[in-house]
N, C-alpha and C. Protein backbone atom coordinates (compact mmCIF):
# COMPACT_ATOMS: atom_id res chain seq x y z
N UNK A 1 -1.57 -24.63 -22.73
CA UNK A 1 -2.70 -24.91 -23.57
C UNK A 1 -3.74 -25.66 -22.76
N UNK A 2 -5.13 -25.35 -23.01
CA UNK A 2 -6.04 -25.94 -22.13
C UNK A 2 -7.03 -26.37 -22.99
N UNK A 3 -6.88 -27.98 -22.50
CA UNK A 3 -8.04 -28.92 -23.17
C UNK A 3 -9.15 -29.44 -22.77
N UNK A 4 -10.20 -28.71 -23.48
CA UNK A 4 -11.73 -29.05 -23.31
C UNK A 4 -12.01 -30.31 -23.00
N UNK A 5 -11.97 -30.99 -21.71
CA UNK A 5 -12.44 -32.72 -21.41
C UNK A 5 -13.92 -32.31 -21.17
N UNK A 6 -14.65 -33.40 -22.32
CA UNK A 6 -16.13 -33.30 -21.13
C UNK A 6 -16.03 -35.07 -21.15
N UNK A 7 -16.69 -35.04 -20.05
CA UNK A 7 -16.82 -36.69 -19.78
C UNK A 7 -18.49 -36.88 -19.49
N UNK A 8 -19.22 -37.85 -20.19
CA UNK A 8 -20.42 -37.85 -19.85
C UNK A 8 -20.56 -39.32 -19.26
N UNK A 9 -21.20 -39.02 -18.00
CA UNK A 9 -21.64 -40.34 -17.34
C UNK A 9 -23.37 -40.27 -17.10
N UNK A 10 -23.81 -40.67 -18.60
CA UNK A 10 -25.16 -40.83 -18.25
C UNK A 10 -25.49 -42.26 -18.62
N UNK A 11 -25.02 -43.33 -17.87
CA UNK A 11 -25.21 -44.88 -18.20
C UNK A 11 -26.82 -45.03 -18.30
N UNK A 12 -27.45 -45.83 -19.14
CA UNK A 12 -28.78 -46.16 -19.17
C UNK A 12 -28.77 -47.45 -17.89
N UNK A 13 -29.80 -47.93 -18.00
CA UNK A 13 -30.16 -49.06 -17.39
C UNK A 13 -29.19 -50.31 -16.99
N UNK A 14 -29.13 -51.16 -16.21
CA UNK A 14 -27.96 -51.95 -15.71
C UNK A 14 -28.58 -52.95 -14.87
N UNK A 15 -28.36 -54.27 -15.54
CA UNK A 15 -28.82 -55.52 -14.46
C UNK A 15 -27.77 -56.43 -13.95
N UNK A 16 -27.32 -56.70 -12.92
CA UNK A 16 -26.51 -57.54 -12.45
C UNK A 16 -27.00 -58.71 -12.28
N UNK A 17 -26.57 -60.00 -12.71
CA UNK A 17 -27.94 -61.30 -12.70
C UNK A 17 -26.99 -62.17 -11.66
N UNK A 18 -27.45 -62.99 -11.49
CA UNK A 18 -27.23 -63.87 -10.49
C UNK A 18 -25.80 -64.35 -10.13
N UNK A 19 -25.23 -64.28 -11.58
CA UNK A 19 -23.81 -64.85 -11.54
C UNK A 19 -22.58 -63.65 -11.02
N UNK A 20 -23.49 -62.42 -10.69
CA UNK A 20 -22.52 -61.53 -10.84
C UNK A 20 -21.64 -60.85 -12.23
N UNK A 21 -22.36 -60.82 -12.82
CA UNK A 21 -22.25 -60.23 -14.42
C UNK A 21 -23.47 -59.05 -14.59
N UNK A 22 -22.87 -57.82 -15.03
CA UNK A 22 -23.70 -56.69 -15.34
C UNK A 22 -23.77 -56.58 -16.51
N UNK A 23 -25.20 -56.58 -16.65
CA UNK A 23 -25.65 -56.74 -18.26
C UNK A 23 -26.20 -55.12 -18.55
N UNK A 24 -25.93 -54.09 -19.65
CA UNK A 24 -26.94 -53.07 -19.93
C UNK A 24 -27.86 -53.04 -21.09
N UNK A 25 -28.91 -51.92 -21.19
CA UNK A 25 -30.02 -52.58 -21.85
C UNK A 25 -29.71 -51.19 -22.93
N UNK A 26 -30.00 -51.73 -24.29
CA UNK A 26 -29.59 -51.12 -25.35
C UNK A 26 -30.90 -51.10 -26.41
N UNK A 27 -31.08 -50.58 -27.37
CA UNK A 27 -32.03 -51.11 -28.37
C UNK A 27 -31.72 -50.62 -29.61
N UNK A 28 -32.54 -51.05 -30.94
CA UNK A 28 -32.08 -50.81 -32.16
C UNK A 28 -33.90 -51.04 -32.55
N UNK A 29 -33.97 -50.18 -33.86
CA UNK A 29 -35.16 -49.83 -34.65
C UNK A 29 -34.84 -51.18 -35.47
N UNK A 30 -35.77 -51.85 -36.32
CA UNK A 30 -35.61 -52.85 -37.03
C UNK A 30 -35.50 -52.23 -38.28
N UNK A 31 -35.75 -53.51 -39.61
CA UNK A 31 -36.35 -52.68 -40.55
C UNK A 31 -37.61 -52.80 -40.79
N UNK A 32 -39.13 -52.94 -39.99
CA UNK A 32 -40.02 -52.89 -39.95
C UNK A 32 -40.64 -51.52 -38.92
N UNK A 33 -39.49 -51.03 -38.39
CA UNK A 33 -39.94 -49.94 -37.73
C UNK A 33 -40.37 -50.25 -36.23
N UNK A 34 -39.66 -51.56 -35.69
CA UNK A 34 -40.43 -52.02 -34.64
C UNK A 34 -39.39 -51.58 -33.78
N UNK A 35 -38.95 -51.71 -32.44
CA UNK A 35 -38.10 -51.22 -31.72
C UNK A 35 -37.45 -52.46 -31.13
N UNK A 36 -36.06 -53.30 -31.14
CA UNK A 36 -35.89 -54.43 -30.38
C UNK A 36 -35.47 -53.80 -29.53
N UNK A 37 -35.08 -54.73 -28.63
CA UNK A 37 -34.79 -54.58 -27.16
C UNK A 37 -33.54 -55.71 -26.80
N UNK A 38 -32.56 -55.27 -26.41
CA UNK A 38 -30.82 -56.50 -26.19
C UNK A 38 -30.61 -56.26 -24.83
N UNK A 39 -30.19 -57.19 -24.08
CA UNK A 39 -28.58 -56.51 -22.95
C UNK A 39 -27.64 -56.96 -23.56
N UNK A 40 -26.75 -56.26 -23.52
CA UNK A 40 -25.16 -56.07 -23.22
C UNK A 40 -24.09 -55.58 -22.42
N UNK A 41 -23.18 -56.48 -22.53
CA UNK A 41 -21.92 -56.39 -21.71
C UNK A 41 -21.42 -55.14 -21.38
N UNK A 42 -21.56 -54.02 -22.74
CA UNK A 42 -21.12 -52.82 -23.08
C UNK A 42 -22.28 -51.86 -22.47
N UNK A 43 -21.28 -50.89 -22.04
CA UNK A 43 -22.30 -49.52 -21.50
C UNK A 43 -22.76 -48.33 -22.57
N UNK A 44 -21.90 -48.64 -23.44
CA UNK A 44 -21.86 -47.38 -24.57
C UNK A 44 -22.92 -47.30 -25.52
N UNK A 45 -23.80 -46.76 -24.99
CA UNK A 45 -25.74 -46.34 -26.03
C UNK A 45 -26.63 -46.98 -25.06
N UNK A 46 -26.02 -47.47 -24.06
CA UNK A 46 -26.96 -48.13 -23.22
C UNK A 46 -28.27 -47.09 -23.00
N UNK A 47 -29.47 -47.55 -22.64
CA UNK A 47 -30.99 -46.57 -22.58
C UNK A 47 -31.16 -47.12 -21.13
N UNK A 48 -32.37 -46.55 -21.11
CA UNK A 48 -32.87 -46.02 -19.61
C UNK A 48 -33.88 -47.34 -20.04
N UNK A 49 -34.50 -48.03 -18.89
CA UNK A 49 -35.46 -48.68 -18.99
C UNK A 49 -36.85 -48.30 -19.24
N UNK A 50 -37.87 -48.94 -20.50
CA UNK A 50 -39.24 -48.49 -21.07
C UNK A 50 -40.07 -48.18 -19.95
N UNK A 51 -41.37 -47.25 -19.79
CA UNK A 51 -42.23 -47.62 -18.87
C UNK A 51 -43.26 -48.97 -19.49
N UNK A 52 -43.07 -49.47 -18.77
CA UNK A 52 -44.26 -50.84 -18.81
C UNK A 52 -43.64 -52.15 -19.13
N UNK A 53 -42.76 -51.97 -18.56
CA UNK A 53 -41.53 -53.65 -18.84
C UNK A 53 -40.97 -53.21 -17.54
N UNK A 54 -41.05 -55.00 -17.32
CA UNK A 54 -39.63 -55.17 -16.31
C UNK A 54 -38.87 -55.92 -16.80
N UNK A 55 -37.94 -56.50 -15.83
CA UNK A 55 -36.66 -57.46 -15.66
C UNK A 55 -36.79 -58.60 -14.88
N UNK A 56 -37.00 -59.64 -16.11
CA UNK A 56 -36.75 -61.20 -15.49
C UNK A 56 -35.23 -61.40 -15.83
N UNK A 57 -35.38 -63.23 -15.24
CA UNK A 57 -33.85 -63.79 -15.45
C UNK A 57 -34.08 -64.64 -15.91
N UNK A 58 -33.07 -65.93 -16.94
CA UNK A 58 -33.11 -66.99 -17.05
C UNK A 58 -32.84 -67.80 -16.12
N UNK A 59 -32.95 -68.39 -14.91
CA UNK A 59 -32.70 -69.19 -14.62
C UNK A 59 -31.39 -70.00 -14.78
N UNK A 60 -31.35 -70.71 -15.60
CA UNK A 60 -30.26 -71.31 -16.54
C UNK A 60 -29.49 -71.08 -16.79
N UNK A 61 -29.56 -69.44 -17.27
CA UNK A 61 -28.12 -68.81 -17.94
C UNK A 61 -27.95 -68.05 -17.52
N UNK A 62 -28.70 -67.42 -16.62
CA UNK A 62 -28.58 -65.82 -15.52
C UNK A 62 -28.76 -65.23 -16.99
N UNK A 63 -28.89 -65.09 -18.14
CA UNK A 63 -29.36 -63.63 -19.17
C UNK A 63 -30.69 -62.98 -18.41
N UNK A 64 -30.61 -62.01 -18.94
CA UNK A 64 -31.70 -60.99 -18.21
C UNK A 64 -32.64 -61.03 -19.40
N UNK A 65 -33.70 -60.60 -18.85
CA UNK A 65 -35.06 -60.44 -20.35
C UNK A 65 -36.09 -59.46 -19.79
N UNK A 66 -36.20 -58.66 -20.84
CA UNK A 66 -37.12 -57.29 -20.66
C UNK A 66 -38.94 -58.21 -20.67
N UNK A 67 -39.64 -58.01 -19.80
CA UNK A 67 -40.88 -58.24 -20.21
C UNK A 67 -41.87 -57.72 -20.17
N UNK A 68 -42.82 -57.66 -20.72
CA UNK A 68 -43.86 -56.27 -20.36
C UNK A 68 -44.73 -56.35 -19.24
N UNK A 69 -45.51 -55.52 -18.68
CA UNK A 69 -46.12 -55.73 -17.41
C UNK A 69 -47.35 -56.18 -17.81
């Protein structure tokens, strides 16, 4: 018997910050219709990075933060 594997490796976006922790960048619609913007630990729904934002750091906490150009 032969089983159909598909495996998809299309990871979105991925920041490694200072501490050596890879953060990926995810987002969710609000309920105002606005679009937020997260990292997370997790790769799974991760997105591709917006045009017209980059990637800062905290300093402090190594979190990563999307900002616009």
């Amino acid at each position: 018997m032969r089983k159909n594997l598909f495996v998809m490796n299309c990871m979105g976006y991925s920041h490694k910050n200072s501490k050596g922790i890879t953060y990926f960048l995810h987002s969710v619609v609000g309920k105002n219709g606005k679009t937020l913007f997260f990292f997370s630990k997790k790769s799974d729904g991760s997105i591709d990075l917006p045009q017209g934002y980059t990637i800062g750091e905290n300093p402090r906490t190594g979190l990563p933060l999307l900002k616009k150009k």
